[in-house]
C-alpha atoms as a PDB file:
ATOM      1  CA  UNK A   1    -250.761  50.677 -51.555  1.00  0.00           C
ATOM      2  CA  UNK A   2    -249.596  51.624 -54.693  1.00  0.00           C
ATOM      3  CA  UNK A   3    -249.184  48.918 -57.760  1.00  0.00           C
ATOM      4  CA  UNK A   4    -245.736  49.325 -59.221  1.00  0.00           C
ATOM      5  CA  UNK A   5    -246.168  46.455 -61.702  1.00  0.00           C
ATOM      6  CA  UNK A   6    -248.125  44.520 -64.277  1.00  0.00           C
ATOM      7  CA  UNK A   7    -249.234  40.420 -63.740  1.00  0.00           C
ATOM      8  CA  UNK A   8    -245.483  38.869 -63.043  1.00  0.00           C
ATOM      9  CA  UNK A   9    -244.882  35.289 -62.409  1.00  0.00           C
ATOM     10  CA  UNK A  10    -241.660  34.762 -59.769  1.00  0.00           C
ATOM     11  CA  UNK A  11    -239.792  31.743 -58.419  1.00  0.00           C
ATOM     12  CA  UNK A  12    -239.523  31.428 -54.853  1.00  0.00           C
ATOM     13  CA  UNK A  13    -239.598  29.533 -51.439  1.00  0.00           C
ATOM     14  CA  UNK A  14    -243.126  30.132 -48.728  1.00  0.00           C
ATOM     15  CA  UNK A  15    -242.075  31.530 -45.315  1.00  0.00           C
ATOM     16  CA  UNK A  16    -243.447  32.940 -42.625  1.00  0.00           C
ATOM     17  CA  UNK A  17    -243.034  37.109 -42.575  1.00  0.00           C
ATOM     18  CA  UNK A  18    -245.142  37.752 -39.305  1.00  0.00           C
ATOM     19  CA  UNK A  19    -245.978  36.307 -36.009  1.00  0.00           C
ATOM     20  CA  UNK A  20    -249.044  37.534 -33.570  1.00  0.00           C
ATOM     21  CA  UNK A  21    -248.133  37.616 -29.661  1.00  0.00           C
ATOM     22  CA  UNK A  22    -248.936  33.896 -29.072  1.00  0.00           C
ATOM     23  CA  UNK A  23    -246.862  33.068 -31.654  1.00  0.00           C
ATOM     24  CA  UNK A  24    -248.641  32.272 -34.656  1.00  0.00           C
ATOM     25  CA  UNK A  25    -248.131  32.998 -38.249  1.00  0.00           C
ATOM     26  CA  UNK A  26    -250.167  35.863 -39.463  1.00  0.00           C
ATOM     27  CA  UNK A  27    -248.537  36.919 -42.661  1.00  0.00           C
ATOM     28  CA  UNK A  28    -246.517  34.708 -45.229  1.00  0.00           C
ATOM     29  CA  UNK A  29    -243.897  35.822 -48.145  1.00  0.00           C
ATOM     30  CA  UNK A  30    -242.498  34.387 -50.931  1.00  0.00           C
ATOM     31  CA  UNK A  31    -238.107  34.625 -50.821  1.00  0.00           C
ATOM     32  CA  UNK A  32    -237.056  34.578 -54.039  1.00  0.00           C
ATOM     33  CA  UNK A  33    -234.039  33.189 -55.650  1.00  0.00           C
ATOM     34  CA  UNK A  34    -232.875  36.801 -56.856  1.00  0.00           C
ATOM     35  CA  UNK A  35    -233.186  38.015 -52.794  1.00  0.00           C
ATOM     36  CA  UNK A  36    -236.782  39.785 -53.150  1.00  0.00           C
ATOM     37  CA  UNK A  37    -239.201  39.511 -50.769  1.00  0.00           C
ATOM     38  CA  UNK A  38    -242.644  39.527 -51.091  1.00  0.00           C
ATOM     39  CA  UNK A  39    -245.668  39.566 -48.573  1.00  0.00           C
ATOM     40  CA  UNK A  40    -248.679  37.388 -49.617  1.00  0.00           C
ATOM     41  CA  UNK A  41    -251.771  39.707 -49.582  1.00  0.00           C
ATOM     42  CA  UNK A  42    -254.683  37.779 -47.972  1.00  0.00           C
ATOM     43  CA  UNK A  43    -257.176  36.963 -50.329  1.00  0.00           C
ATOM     44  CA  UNK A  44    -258.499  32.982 -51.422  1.00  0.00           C
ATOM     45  CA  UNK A  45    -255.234  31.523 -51.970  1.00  0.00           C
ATOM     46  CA  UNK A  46    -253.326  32.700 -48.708  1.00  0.00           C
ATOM     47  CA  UNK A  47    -254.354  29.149 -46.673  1.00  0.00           C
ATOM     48  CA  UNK A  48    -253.209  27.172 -49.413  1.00  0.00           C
ATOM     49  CA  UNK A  49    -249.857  28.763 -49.570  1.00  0.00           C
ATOM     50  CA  UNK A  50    -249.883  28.793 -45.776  1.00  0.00           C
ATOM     51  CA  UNK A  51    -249.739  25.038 -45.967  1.00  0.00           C
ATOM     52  CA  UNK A  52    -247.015  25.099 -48.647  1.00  0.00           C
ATOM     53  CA  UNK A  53    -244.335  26.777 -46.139  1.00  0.00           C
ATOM     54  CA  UNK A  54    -241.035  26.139 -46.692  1.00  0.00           C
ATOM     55  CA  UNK A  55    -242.119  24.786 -50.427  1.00  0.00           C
ATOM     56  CA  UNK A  56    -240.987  26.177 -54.030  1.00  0.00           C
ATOM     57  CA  UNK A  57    -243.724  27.348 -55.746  1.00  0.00           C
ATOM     58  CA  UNK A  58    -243.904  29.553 -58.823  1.00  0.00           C
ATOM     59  CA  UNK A  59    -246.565  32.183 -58.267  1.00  0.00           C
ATOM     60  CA  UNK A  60    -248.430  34.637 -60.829  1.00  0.00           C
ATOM     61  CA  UNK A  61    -250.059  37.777 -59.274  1.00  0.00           C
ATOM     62  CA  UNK A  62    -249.415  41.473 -59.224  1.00  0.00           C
ATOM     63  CA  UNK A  63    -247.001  43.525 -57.282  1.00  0.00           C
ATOM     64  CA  UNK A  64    -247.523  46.093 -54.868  1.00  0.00           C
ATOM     65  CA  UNK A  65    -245.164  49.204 -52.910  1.00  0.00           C
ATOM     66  CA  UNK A  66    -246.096  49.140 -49.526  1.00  0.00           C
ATOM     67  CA  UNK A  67    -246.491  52.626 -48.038  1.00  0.00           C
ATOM     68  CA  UNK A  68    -243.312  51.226 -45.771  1.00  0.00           C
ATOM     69  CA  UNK A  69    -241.336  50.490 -49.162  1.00  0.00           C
ATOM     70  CA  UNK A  70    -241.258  46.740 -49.192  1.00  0.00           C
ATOM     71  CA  UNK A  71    -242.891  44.414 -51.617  1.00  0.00           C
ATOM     72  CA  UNK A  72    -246.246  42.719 -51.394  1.00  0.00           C
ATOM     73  CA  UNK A  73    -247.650  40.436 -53.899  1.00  0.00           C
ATOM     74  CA  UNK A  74    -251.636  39.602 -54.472  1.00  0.00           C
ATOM     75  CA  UNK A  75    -250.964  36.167 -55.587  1.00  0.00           C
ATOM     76  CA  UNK A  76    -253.722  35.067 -58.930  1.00  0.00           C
ATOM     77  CA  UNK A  77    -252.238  31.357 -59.273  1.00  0.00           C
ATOM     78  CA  UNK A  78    -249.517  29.194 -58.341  1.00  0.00           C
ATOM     79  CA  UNK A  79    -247.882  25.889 -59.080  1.00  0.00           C
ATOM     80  CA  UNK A  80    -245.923  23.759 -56.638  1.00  0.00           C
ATOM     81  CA  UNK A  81    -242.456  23.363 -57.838  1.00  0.00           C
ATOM     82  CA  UNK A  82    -240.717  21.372 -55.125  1.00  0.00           C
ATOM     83  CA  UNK A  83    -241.419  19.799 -51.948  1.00  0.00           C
ATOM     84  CA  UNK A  84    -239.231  20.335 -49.409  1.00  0.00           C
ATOM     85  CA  UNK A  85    -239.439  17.551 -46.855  1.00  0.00           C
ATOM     86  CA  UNK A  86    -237.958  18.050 -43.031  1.00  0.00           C
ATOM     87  CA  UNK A  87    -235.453  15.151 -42.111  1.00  0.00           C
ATOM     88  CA  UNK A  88    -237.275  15.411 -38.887  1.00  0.00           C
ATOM     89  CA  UNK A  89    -240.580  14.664 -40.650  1.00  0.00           C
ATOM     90  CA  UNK A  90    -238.959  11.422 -41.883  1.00  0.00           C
ATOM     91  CA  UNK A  91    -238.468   9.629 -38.895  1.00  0.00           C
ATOM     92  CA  UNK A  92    -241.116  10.349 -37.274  1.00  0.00           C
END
């Protein structure tokens, strides 16, 4: 991997990016507002994000080129902005 960028701080909603064969997430990414996608590197922070999907979060890290082109980001910090709560998750 090759860094393409200083420390940047980006807007952006927690989904899941990649599944293993039974199903289960393996790899998150922040979706930003301005269509960028980013892959969460694993490192400290990545089950606390992992329990934010489908949240708004600002997040501060550094960016990275994957050797396949996309995005990644190693994530330093990051604040919830907005708590996105299912309609299914309210009557239940």
């Amino acid at each position: 991997m090759m860094e393409i960028s200083q420390k940047i701080s980006s807007t952006g909603i927690i989904m899941p990016h990649n599944w293993d064969e039974g199903g289960r997430i393996i790899e998150i990414a922040l979706y930003t507002n301005t269509e960028e996608v980013y892959a969460v590197e694993h490192n400290r922070l990545t089950q606390e994000l992992m329990n934010l999907m489908h949240n708004r979060v600002e997040v501060k890290g550094k960016i990275m080129e994957r050797q396949d082109g996309s995005k990644s980001i190693a994530v330093q910090s990051y604040m919830v902005l907005e708590k996105i709560i299912d309609e299914e998750m309210k009557t239940n």
